[in-house]
PDB file of N, CA and C in Angstrom:
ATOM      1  N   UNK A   1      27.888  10.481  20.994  1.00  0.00           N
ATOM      2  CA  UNK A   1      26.620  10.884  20.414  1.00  0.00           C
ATOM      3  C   UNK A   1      25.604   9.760  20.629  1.00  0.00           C
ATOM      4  N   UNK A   2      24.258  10.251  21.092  1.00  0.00           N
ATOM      5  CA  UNK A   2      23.329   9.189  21.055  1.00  0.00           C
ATOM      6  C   UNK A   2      22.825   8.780  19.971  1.00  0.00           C
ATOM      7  N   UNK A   3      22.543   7.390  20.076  1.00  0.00           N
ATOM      8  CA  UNK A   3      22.295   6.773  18.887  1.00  0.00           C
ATOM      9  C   UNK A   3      20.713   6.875  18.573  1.00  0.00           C
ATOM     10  N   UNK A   4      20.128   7.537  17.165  1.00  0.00           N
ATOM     11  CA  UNK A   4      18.887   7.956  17.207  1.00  0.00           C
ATOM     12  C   UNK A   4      17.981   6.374  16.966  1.00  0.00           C
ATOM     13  N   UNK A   5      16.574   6.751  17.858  1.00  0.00           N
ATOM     14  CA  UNK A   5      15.863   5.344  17.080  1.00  0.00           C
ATOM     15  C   UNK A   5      14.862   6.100  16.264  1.00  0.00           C
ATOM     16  N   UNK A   6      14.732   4.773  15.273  1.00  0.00           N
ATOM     17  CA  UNK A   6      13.768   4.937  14.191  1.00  0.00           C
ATOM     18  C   UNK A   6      12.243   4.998  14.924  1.00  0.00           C
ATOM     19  N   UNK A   7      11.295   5.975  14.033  1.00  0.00           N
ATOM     20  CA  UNK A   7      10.049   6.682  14.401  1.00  0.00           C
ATOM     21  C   UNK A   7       9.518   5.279  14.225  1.00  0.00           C
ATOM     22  N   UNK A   8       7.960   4.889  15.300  1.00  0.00           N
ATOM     23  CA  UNK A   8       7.397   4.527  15.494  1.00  0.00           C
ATOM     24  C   UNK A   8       6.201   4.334  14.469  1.00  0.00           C
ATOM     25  N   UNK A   9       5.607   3.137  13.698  1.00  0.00           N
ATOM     26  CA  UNK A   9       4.799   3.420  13.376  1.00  0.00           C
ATOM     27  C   UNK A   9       3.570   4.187  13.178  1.00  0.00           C
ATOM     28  N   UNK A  10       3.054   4.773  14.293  1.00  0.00           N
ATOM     29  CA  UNK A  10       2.493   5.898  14.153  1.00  0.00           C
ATOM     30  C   UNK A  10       2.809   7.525  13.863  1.00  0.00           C
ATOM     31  N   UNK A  11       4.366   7.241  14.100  1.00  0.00           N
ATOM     32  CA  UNK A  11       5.079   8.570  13.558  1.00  0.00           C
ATOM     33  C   UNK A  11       5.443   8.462  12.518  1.00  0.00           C
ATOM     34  N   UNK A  12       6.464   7.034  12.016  1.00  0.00           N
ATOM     35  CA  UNK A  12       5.833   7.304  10.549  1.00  0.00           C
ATOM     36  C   UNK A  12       4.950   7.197   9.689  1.00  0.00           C
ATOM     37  N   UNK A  13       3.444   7.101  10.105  1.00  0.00           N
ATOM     38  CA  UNK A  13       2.574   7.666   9.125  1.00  0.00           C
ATOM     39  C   UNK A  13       2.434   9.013   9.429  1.00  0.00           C
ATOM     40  N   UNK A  14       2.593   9.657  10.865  1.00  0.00           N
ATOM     41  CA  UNK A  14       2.210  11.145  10.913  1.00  0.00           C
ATOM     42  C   UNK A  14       3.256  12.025   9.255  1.00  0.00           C
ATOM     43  N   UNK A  15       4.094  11.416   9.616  1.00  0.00           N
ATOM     44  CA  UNK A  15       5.673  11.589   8.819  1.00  0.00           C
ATOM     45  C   UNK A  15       5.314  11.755   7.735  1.00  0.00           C
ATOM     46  N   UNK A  16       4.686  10.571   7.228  1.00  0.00           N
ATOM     47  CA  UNK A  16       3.697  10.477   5.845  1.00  0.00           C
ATOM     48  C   UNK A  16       3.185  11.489   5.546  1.00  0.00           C
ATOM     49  N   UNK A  17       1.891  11.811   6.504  1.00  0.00           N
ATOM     50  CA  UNK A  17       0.809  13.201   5.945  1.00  0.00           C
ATOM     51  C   UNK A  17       1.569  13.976   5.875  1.00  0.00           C
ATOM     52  N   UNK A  18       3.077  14.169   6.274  1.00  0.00           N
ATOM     53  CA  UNK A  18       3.251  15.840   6.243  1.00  0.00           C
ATOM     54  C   UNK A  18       3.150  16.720   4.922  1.00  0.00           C
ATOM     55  N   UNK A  19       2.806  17.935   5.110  1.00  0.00           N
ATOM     56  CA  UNK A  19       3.192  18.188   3.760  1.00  0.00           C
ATOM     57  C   UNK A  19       4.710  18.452   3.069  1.00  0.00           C
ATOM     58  N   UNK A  20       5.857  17.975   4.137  1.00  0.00           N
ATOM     59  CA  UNK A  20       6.863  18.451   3.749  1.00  0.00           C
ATOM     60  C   UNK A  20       7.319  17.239   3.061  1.00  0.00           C
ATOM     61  N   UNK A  21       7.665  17.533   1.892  1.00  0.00           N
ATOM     62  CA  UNK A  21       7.864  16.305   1.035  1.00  0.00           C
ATOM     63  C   UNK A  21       9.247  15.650   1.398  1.00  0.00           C
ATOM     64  N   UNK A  22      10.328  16.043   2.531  1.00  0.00           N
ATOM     65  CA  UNK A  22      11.337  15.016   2.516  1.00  0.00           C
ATOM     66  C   UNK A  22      10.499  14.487   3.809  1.00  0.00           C
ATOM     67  N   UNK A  23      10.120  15.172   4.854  1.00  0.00           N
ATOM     68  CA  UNK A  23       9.643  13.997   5.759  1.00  0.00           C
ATOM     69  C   UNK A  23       8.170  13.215   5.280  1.00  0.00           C
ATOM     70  N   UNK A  24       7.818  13.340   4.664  1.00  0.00           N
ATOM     71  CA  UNK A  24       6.285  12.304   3.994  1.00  0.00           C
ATOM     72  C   UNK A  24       7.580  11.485   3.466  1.00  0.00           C
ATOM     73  N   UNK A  25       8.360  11.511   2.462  1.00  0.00           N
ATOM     74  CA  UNK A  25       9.224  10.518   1.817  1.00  0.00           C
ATOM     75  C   UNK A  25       9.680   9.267   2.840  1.00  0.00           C
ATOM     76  N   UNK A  26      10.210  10.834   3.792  1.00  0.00           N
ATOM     77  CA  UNK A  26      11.065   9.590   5.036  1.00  0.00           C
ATOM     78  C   UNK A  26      10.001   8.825   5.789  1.00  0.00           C
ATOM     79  N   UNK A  27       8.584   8.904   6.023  1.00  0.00           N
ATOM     80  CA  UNK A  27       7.448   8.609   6.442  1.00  0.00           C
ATOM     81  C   UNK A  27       7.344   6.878   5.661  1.00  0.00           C
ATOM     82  N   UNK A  28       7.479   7.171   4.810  1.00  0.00           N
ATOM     83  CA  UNK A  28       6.875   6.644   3.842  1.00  0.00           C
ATOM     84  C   UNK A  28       8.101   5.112   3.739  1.00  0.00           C
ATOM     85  N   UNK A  29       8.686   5.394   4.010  1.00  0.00           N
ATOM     86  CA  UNK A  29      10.264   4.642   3.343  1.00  0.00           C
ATOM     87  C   UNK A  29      10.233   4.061   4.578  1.00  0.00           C
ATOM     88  N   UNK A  30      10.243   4.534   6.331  1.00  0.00           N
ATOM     89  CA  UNK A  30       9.783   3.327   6.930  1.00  0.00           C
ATOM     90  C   UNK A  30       9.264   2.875   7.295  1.00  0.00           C
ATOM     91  N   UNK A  31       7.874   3.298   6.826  1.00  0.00           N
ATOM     92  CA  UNK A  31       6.746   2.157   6.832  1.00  0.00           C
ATOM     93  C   UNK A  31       7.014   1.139   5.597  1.00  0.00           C
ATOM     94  N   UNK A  32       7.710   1.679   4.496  1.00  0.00           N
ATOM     95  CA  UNK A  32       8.210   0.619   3.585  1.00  0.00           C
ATOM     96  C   UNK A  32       9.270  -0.418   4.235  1.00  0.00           C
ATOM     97  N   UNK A  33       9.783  -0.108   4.913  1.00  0.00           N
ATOM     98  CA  UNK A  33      10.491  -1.363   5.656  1.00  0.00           C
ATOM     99  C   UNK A  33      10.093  -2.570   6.698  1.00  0.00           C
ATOM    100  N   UNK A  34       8.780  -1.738   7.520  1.00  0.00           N
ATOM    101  CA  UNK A  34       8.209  -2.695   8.619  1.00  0.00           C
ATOM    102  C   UNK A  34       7.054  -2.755   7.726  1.00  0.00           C
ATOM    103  N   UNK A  35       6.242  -2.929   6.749  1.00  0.00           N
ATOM    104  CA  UNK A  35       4.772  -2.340   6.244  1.00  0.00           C
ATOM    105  C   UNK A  35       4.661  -4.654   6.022  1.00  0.00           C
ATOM    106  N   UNK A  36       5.381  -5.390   5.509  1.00  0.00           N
ATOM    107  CA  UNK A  36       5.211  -7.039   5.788  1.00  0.00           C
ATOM    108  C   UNK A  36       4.847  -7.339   7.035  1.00  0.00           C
ATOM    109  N   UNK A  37       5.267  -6.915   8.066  1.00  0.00           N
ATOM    110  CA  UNK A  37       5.059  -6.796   9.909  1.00  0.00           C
ATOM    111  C   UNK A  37       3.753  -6.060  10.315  1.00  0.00           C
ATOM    112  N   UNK A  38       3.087  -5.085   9.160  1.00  0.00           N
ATOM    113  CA  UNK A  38       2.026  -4.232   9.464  1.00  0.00           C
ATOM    114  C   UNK A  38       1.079  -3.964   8.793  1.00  0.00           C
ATOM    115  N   UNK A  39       0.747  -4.888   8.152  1.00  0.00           N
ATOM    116  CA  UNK A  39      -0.282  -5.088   7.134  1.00  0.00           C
ATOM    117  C   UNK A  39      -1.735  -4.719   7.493  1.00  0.00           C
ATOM    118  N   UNK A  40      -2.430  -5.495   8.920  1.00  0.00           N
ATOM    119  CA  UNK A  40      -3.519  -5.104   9.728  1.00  0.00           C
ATOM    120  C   UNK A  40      -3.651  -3.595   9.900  1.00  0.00           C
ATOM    121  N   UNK A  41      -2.817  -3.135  10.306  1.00  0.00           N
ATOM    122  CA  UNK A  41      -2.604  -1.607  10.422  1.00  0.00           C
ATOM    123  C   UNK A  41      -2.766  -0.812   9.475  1.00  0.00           C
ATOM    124  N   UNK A  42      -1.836  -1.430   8.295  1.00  0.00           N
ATOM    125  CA  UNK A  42      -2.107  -0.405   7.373  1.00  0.00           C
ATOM    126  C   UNK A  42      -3.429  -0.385   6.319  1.00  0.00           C
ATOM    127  N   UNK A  43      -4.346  -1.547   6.772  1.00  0.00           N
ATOM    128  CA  UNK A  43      -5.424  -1.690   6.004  1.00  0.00           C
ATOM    129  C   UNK A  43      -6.352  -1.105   6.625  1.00  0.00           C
ATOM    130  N   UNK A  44      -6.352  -0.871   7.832  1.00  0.00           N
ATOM    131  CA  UNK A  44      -6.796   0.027   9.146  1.00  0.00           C
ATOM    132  C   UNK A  44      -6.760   1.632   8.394  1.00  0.00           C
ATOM    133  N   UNK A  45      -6.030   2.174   8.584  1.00  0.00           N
ATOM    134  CA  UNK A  45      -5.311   3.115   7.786  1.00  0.00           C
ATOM    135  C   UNK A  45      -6.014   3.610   6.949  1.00  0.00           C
ATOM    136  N   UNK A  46      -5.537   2.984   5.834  1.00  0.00           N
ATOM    137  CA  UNK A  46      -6.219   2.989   4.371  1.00  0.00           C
ATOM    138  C   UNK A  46      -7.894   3.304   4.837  1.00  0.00           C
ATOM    139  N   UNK A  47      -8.481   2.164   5.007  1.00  0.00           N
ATOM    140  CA  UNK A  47     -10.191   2.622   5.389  1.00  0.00           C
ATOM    141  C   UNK A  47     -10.371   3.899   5.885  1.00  0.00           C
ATOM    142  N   UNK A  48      -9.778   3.988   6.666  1.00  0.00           N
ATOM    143  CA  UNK A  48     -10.581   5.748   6.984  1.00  0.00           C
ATOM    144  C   UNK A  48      -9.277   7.161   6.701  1.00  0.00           C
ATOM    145  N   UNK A  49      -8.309   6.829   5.936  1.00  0.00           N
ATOM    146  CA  UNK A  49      -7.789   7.571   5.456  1.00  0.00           C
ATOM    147  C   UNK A  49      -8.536   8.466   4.285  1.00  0.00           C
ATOM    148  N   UNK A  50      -8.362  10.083   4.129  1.00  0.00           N
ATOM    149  CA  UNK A  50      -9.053  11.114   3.296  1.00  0.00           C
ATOM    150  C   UNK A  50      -8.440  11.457   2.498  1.00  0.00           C
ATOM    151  N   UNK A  51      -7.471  11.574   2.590  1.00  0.00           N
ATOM    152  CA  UNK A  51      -6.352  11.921   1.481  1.00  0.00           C
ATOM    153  C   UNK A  51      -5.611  10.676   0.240  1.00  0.00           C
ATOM    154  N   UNK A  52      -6.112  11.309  -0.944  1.00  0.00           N
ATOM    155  CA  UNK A  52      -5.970  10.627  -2.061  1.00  0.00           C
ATOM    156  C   UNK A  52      -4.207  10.049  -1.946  1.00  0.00           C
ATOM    157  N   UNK A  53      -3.751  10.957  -2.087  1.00  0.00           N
ATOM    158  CA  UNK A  53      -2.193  10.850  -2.130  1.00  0.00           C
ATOM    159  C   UNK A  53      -1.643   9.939  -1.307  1.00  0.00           C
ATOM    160  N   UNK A  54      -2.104   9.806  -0.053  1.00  0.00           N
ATOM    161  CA  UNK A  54      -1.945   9.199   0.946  1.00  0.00           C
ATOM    162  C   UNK A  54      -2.511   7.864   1.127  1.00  0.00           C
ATOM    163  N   UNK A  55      -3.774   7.970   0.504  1.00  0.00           N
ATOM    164  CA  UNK A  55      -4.106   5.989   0.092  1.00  0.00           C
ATOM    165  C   UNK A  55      -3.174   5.717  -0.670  1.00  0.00           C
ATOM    166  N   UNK A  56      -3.342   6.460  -1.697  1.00  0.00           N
ATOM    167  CA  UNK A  56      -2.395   5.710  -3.056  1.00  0.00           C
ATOM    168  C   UNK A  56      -0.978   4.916  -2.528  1.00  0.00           C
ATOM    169  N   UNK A  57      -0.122   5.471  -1.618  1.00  0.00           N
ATOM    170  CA  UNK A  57       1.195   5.353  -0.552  1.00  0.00           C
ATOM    171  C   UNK A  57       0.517   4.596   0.434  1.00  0.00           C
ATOM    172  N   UNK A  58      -0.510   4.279   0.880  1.00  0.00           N
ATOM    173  CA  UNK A  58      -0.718   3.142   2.011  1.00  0.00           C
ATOM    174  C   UNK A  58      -1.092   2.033   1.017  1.00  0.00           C
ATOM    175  N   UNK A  59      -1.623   1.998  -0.090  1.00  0.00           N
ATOM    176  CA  UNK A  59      -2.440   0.868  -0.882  1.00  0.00           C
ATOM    177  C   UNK A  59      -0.758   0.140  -1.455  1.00  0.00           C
ATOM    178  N   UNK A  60       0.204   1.076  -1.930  1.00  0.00           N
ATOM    179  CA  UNK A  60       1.260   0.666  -2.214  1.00  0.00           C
ATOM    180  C   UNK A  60       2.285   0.027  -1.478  1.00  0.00           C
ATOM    181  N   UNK A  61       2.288   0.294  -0.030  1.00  0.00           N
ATOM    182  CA  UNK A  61       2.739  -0.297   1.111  1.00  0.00           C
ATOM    183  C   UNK A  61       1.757  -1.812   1.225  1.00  0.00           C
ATOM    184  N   UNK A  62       0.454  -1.742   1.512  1.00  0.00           N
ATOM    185  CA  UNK A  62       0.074  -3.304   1.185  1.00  0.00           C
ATOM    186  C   UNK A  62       0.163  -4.105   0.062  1.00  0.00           C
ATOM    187  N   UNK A  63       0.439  -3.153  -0.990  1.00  0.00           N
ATOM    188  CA  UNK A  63       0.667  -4.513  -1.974  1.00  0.00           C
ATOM    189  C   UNK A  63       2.167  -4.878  -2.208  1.00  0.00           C
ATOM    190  N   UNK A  64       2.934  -3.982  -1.798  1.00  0.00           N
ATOM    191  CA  UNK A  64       5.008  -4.585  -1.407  1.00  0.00           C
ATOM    192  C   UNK A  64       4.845  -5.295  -0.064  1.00  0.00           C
ATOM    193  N   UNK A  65       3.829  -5.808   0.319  1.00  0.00           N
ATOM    194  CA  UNK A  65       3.980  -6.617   1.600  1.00  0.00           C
ATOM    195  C   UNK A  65       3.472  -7.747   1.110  1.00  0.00           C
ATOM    196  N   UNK A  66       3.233  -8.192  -0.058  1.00  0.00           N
ATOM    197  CA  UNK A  66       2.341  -9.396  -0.556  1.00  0.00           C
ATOM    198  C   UNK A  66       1.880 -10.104   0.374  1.00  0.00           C
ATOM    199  N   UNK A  67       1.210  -9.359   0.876  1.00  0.00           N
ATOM    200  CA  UNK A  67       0.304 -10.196   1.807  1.00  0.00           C
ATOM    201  C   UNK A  67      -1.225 -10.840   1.217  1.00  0.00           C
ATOM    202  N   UNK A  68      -1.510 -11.825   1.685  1.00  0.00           N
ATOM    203  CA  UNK A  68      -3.189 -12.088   1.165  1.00  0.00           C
ATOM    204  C   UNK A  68      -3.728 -11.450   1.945  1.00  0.00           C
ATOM    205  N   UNK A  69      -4.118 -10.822   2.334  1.00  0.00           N
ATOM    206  CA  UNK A  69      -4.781 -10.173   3.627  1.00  0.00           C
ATOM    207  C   UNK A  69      -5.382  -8.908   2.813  1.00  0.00           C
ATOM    208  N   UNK A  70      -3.999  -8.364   1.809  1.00  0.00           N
ATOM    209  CA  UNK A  70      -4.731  -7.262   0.673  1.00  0.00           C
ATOM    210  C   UNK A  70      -5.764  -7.532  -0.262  1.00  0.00           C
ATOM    211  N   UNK A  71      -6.143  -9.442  -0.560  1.00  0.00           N
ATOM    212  CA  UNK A  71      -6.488  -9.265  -2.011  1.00  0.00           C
ATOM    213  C   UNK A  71      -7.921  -8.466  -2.257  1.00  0.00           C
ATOM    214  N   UNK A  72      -8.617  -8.571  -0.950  1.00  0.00           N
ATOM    215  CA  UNK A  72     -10.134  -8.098  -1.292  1.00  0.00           C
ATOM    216  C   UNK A  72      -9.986  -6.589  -2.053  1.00  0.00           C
ATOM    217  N   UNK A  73      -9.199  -5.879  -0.599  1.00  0.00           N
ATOM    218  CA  UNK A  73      -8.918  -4.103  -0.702  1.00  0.00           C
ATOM    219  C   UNK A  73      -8.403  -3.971  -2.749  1.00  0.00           C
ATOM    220  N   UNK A  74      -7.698  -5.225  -3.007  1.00  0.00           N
ATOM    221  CA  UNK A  74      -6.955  -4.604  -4.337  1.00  0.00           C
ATOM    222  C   UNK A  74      -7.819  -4.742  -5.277  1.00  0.00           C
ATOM    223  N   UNK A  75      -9.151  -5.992  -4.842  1.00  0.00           N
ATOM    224  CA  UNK A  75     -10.144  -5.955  -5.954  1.00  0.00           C
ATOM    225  C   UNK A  75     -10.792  -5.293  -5.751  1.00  0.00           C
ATOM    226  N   UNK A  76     -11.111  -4.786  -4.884  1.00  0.00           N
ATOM    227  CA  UNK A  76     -12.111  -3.575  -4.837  1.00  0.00           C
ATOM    228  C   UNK A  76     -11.568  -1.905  -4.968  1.00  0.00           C
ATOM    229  N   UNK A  77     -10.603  -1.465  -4.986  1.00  0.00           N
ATOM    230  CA  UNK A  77     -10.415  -0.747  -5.469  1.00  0.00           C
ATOM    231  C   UNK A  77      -9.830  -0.828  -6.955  1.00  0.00           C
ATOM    232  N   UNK A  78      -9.885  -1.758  -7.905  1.00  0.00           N
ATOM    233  CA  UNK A  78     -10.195  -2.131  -9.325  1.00  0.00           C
ATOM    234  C   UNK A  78     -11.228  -1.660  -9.572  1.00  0.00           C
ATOM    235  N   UNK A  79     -12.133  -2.249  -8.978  1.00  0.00           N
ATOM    236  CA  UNK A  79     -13.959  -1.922  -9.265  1.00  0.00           C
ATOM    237  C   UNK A  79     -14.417  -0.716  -8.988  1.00  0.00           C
ATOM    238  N   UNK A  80     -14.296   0.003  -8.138  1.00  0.00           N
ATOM    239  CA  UNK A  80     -14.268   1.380  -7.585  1.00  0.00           C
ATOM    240  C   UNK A  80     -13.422   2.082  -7.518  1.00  0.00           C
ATOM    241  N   UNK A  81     -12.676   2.087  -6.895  1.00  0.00           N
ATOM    242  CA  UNK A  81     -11.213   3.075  -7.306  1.00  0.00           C
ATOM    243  C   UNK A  81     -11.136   4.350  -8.244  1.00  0.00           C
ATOM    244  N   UNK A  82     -10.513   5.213  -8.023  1.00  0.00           N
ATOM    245  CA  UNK A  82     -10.119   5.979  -8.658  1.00  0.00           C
ATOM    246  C   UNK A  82      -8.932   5.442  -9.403  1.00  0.00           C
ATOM    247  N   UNK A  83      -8.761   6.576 -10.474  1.00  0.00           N
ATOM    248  CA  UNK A  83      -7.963   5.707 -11.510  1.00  0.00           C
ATOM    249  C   UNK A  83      -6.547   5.325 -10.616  1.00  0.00           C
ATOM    250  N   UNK A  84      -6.113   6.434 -10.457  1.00  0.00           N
ATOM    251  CA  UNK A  84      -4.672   6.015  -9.251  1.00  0.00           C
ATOM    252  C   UNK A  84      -4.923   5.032  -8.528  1.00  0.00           C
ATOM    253  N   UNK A  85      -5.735   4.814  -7.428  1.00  0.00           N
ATOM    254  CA  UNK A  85      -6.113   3.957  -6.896  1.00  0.00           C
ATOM    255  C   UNK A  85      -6.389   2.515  -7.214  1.00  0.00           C
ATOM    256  N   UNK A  86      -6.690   2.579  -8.664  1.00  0.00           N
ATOM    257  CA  UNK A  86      -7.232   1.472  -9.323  1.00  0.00           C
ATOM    258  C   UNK A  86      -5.921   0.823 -10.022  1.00  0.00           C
ATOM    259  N   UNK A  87      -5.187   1.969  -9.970  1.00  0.00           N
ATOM    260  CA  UNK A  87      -3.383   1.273 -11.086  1.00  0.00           C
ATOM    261  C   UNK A  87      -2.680   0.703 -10.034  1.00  0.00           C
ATOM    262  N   UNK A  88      -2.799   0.916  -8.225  1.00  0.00           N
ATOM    263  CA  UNK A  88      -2.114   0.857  -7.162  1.00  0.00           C
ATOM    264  C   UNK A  88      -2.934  -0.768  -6.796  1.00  0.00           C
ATOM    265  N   UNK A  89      -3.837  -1.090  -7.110  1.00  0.00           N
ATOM    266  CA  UNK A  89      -4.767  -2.134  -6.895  1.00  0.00           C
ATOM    267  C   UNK A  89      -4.770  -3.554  -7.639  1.00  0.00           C
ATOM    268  N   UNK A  90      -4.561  -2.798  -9.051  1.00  0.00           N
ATOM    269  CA  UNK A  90      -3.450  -4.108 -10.224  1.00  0.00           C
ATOM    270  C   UNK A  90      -2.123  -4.299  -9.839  1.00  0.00           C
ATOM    271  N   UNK A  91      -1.688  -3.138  -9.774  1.00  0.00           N
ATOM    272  CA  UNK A  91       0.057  -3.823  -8.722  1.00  0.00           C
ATOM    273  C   UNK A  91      -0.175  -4.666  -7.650  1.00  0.00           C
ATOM    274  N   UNK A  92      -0.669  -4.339  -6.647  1.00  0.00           N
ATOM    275  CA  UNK A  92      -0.857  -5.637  -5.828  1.00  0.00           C
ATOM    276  C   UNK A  92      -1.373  -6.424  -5.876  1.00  0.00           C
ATOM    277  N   UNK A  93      -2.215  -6.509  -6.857  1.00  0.00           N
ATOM    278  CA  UNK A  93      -2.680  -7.955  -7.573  1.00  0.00           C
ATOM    279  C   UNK A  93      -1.184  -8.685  -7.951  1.00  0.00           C
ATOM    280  N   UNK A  94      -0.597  -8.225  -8.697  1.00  0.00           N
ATOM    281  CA  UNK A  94       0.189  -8.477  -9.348  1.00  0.00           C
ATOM    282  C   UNK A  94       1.433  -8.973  -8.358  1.00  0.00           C
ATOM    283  N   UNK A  95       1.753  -8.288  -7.813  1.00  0.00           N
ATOM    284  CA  UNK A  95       2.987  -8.238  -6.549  1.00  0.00           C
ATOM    285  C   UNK A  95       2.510  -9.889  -5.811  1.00  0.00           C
ATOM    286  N   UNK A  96       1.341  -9.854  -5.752  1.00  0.00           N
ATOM    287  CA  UNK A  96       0.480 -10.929  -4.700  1.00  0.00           C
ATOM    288  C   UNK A  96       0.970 -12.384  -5.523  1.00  0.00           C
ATOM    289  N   UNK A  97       0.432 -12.353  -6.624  1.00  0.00           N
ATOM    290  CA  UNK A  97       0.572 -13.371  -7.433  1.00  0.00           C
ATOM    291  C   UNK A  97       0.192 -14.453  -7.011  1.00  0.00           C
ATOM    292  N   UNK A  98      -0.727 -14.611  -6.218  1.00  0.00           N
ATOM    293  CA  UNK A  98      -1.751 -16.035  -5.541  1.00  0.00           C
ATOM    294  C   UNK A  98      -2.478 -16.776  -5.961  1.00  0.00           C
ATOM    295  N   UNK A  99      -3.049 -17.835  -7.055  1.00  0.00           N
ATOM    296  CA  UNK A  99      -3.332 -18.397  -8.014  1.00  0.00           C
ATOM    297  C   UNK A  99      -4.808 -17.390  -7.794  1.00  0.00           C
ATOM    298  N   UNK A 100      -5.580 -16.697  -6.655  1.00  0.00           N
ATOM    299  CA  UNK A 100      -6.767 -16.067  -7.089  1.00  0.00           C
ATOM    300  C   UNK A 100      -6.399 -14.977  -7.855  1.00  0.00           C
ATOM    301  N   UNK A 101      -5.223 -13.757  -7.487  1.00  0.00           N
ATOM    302  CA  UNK A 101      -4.913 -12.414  -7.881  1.00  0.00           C
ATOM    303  C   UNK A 101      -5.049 -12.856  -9.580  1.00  0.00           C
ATOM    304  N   UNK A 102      -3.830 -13.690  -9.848  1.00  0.00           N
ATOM    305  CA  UNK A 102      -3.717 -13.955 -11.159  1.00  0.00           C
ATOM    306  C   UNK A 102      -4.920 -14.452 -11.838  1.00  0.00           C
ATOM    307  N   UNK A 103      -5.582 -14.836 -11.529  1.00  0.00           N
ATOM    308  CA  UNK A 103      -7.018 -15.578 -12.051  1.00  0.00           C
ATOM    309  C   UNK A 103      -8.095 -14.022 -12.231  1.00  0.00           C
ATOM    310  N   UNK A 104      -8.040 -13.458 -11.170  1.00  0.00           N
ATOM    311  CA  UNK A 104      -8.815 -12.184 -10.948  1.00  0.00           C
ATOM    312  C   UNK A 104      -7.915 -11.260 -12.525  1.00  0.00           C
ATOM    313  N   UNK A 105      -6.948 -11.089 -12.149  1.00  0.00           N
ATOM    314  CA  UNK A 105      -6.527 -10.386 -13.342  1.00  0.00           C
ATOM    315  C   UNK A 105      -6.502 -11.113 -14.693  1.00  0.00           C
ATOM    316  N   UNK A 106      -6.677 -11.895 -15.014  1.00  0.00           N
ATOM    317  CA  UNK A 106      -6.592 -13.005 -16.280  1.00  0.00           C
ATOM    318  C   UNK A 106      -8.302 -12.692 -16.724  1.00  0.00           C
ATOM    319  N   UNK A 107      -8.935 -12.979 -15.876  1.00  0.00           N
ATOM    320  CA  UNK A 107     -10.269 -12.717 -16.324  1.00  0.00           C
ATOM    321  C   UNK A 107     -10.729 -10.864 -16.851  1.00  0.00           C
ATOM    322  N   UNK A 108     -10.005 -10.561 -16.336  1.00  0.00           N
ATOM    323  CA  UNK A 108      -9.690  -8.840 -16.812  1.00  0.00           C
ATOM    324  C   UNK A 108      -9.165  -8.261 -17.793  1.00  0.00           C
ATOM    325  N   UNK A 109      -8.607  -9.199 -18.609  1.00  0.00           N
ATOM    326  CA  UNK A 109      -7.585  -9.201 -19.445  1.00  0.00           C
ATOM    327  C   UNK A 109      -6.467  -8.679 -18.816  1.00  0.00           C
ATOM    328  N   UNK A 110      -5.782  -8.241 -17.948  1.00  0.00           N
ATOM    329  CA  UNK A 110      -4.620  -7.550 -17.519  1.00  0.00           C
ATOM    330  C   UNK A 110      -3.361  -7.869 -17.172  1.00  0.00           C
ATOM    331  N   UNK A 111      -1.910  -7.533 -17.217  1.00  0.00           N
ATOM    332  CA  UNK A 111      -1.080  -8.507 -16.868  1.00  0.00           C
ATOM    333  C   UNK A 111      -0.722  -9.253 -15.720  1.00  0.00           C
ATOM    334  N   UNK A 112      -0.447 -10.313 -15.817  1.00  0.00           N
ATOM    335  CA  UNK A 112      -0.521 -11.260 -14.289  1.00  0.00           C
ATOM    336  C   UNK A 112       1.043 -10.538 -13.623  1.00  0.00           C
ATOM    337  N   UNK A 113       1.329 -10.430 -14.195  1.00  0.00           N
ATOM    338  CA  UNK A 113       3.174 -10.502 -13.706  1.00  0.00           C
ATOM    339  C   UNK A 113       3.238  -8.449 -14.223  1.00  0.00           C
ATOM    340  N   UNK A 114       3.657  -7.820 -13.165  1.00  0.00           N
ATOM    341  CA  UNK A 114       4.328  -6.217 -12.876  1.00  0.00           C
ATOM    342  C   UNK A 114       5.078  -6.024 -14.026  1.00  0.00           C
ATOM    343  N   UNK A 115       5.021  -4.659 -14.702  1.00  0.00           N
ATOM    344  CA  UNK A 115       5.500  -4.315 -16.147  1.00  0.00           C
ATOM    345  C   UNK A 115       7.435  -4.027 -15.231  1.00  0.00           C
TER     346      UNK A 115
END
């Protein structure tokens, strides 16, 4: 039997939009594995992405990549954001934990450290 390879970043975000909820899951799960390796991309993404559901799952992929590269996107969707958007935006503050994230959230009153 041939041995299958794993979908391509761009397939798994197609994977993502689907509406079929085991392949969006499976979409989703490996971009959760390469998403530290793809941070540029997925902030790419995110910007001109339309679908709510689907930021919320890319905003959550940059902030499990603790990358600094997220912190602007996470403060600004604090400030603007929709509420989902805005709870996905304190997690990666939080996840980040970079003496600014924590400072940004301290001045917010909010918790520095993920419930």
């Amino acid at each position: 039997m041939a041995k299958r390879t794993p979908p391509t970043f761009d397939e798994a975000l197609a994977l993502m939009r689907s509406r079929n909820a085991v392949d969006a899951e499976g979409g989703f799960l490996v971009l959760q594995r390469i998403a530290s390796n793809r941070v540029a991309e997925l902030l790419a993404e995110f910007e001109t992405e339309t679908d709510e559901g689907v930021r919320c799952w890319l905003l959550e992929l940059i902030g499990e990549a603790r990358s600094p590269a997220g912190f602007d996107l996470f403060c600004e969707q604090f400030a603007v954001g929709r509420e989902s958007l805005r709870n996905w935006g304190i997690r990666g503050l939080q996840l980040l934990a970079t003496p600014e994230a924590r400072s940004f959230l301290y001045e917010r009153g909010l918790p520095r450290t993920p419930a």
